[in-house]
Protein backbone atom coordinates (compact mmCIF):
# COMPACT_ATOMS: atom_id res chain seq x y z
CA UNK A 1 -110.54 30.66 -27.23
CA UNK A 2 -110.29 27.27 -25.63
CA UNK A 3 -113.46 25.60 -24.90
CA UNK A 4 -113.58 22.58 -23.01
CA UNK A 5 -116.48 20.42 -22.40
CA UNK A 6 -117.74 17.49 -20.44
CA UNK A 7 -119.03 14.50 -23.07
CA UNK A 8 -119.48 12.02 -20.29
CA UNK A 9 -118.51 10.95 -16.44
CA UNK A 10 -115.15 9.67 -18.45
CA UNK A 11 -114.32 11.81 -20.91
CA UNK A 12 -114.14 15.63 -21.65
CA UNK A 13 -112.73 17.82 -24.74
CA UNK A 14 -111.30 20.53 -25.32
CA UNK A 15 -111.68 22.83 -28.57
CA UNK A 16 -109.75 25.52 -29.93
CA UNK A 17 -109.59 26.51 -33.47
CA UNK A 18 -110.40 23.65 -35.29
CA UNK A 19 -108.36 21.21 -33.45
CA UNK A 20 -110.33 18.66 -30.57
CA UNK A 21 -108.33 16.81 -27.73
CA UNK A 22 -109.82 14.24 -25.51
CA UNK A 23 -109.29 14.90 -22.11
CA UNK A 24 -108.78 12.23 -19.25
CA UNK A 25 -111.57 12.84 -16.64
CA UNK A 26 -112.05 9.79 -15.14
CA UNK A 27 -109.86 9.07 -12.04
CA UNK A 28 -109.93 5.22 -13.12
CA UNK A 29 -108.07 6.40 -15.99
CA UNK A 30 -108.70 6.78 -19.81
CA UNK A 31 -105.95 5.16 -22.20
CA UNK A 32 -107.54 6.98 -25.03
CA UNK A 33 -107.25 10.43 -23.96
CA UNK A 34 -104.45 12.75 -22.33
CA UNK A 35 -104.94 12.97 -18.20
CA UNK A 36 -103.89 16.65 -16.61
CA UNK A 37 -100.31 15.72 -15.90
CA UNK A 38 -99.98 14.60 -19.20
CA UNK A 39 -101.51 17.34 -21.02
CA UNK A 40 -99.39 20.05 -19.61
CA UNK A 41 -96.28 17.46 -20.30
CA UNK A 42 -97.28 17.87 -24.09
CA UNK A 43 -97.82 21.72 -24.05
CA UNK A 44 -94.66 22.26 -22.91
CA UNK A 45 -92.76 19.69 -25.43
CA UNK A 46 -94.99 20.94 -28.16
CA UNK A 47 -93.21 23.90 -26.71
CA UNK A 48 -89.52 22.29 -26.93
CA UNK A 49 -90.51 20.66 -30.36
CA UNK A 50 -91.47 24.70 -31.86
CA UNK A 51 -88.35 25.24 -30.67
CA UNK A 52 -86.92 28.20 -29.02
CA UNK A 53 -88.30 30.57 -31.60
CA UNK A 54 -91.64 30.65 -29.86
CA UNK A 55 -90.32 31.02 -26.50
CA UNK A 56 -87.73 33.69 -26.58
CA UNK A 57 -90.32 36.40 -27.57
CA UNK A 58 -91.89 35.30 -24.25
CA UNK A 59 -89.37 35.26 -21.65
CA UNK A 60 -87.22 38.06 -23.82
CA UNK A 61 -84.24 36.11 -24.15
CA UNK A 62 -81.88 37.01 -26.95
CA UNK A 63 -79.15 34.81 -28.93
CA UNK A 64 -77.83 37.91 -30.78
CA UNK A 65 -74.34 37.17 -30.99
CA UNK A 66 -74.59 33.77 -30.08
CA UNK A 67 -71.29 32.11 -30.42
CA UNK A 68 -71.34 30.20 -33.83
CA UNK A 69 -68.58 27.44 -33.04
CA UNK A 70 -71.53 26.62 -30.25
CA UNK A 71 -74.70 26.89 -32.90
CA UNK A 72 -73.62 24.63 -35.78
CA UNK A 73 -72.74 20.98 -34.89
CA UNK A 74 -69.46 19.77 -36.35
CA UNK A 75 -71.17 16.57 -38.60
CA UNK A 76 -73.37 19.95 -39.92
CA UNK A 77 -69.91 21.69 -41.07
CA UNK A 78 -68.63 18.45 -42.17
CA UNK A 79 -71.55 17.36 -44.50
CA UNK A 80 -71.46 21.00 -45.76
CA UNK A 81 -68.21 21.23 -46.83
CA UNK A 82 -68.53 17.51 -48.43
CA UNK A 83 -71.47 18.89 -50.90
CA UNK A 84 -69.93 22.18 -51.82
CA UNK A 85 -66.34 20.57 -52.67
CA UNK A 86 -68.49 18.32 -54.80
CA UNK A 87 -69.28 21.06 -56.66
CA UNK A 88 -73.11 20.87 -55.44
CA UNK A 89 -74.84 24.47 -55.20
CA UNK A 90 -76.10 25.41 -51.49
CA UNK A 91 -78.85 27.80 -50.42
CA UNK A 92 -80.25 28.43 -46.87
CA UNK A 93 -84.00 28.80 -46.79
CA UNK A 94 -85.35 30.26 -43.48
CA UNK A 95 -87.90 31.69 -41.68
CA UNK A 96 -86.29 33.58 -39.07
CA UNK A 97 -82.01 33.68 -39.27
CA UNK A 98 -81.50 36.89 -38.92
CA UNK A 99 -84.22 37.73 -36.95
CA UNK A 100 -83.57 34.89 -34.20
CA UNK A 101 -79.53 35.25 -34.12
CA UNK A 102 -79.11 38.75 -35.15
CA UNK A 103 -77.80 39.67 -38.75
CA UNK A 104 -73.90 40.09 -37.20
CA UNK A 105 -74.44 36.31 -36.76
CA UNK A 106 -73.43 35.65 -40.43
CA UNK A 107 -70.23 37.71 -40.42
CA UNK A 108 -69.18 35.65 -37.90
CA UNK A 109 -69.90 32.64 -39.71
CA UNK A 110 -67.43 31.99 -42.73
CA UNK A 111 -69.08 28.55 -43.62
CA UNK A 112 -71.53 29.98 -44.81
CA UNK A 113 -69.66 31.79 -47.72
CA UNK A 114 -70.18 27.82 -49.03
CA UNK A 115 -73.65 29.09 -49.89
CA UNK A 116 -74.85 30.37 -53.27
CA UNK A 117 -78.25 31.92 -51.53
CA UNK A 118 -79.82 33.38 -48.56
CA UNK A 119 -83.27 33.26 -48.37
CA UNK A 120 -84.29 34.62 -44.89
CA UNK A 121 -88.68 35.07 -44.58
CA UNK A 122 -86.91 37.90 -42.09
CA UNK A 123 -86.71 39.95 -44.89
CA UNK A 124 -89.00 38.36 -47.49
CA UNK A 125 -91.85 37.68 -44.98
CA UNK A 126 -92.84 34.84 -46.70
CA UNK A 127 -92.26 31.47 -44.60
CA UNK A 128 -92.11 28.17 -45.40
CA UNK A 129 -94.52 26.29 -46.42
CA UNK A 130 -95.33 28.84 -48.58
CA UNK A 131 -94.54 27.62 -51.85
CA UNK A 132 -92.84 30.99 -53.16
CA UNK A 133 -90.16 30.39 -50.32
CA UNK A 134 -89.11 27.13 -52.14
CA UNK A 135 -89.85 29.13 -55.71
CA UNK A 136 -87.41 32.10 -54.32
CA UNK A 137 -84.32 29.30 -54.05
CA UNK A 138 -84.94 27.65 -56.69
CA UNK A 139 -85.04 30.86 -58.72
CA UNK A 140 -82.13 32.13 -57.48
CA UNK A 141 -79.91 28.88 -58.11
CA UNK A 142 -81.23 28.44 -61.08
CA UNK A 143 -82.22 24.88 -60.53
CA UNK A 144 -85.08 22.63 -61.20
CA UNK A 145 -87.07 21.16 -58.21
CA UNK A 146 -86.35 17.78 -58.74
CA UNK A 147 -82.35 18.32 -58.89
CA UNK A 148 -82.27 20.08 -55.39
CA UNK A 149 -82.20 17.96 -52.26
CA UNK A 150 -84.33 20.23 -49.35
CA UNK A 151 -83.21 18.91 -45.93
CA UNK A 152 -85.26 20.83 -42.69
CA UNK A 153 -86.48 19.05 -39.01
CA UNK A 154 -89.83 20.40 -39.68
CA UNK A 155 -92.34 18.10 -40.86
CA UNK A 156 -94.44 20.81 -43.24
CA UNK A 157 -91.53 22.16 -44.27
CA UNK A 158 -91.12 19.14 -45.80
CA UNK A 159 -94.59 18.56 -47.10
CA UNK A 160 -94.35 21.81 -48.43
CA UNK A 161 -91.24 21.19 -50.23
CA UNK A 162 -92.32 18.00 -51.56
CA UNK A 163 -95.66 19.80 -52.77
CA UNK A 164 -92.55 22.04 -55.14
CA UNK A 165 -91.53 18.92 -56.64
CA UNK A 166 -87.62 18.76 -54.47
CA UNK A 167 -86.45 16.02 -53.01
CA UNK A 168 -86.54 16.07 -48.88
CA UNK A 169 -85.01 14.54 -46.15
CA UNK A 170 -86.49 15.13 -42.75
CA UNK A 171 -83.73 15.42 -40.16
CA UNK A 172 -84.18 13.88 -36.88
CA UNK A 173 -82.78 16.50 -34.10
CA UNK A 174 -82.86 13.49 -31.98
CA UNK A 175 -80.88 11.43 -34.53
CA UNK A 176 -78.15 13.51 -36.66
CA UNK A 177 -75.87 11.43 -37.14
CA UNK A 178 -78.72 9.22 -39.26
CA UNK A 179 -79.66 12.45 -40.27
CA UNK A 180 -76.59 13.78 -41.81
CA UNK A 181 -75.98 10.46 -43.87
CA UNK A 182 -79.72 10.38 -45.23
CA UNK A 183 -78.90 13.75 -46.25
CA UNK A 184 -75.55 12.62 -48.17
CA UNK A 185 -77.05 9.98 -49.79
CA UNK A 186 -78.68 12.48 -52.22
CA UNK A 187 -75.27 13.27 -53.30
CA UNK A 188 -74.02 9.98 -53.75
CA UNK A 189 -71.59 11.50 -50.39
CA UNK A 190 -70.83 9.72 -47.42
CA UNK A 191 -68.61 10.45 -44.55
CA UNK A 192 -65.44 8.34 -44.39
């Protein structure tokens, strides 16, 4: 439940779980807390920022069959290949591949024959940051943490991967270009 409550003539909060935000109820204003406008502005990217995982269930939308070519950006493809012709072993760790795009998704998909492992929490039910999602890769490549490079836009993905002892880089959805060559780097890889 969401419990909001009035702390002054300038300020209110609201409570849910164990999380507190300071509302704006002042109508001169209060730079220190969100105003109504502002707070359904941030629902809705928090929204956007989850992603569309959250919000298909909702508005039961489906991307089964989703076109790939339209899914995976070209740099994405690009770096790929890169690490595998290096010789580099890849894995996918996910929480939700097969459940968000539909398992037909990967037949259509022949990059990712470039990958050793599939880890999908689809099947395993166990998402990351749950530190036997990292474990399951890292078993199955045979690999110690600190040789394998974990690359994911979600900020306790990383935290949980760093907690495994691998190597992150968190990729910017809003920069991939940076992203891609942060994630090369690693390799000692570049793009020409």
């Amino acid at each position: 439940d969401v419990v909001s409550v009035q702390l002054s003539a300038h300020a209110s909060e609201a409570r849910c779980k164990q999380a507190a935000l300071s509302l704006d109820t002042d109508m001169a204003g209060n730079p220190q807390a969100f105003n109504p406008a502002e707070l359904l502005l941030a629902a809705l990217s928090a929204c956007m920022i989850k992603g569309i995982e959250r919000v298909t269930p909702i508005l039961k939308l489906s991307l089964r069959g989703a076109d790939p070519e339209a899914v995976i950006r070209p740099e994405a493809e690009r770096a790929i290949r890169l690490v595998a012709d290096a010789g580099f072993r890849l894995a996918i760790l996910s929480n939700e591949l097969d459940l968000f795009y539909g398992a037909e998704f990967r037949r259509k998909l022949p990059l990712l024959d470039r990958f050793q492992t599939i880890i999908d929490a689809t099947y395993t039910k166990i998402l990351k940051p749950d530190p036997r999602a990292y474990h399951m890769v890292l078993e199955e490549l045979s690999l110690d943490p600190g040789l394998c490079v974990f690359v994911d836009d979600q900020h306790r993905n990383i935290v949980g991967a760093k907690a495994c002892g691998l190597q992150t880089v968190l990729f910017n959805v809003r920069d991939p270009q940076t992203s891609y060559i942060e994630a090369l780097r690693p390799f000692g890889l570049e793009f020409n």
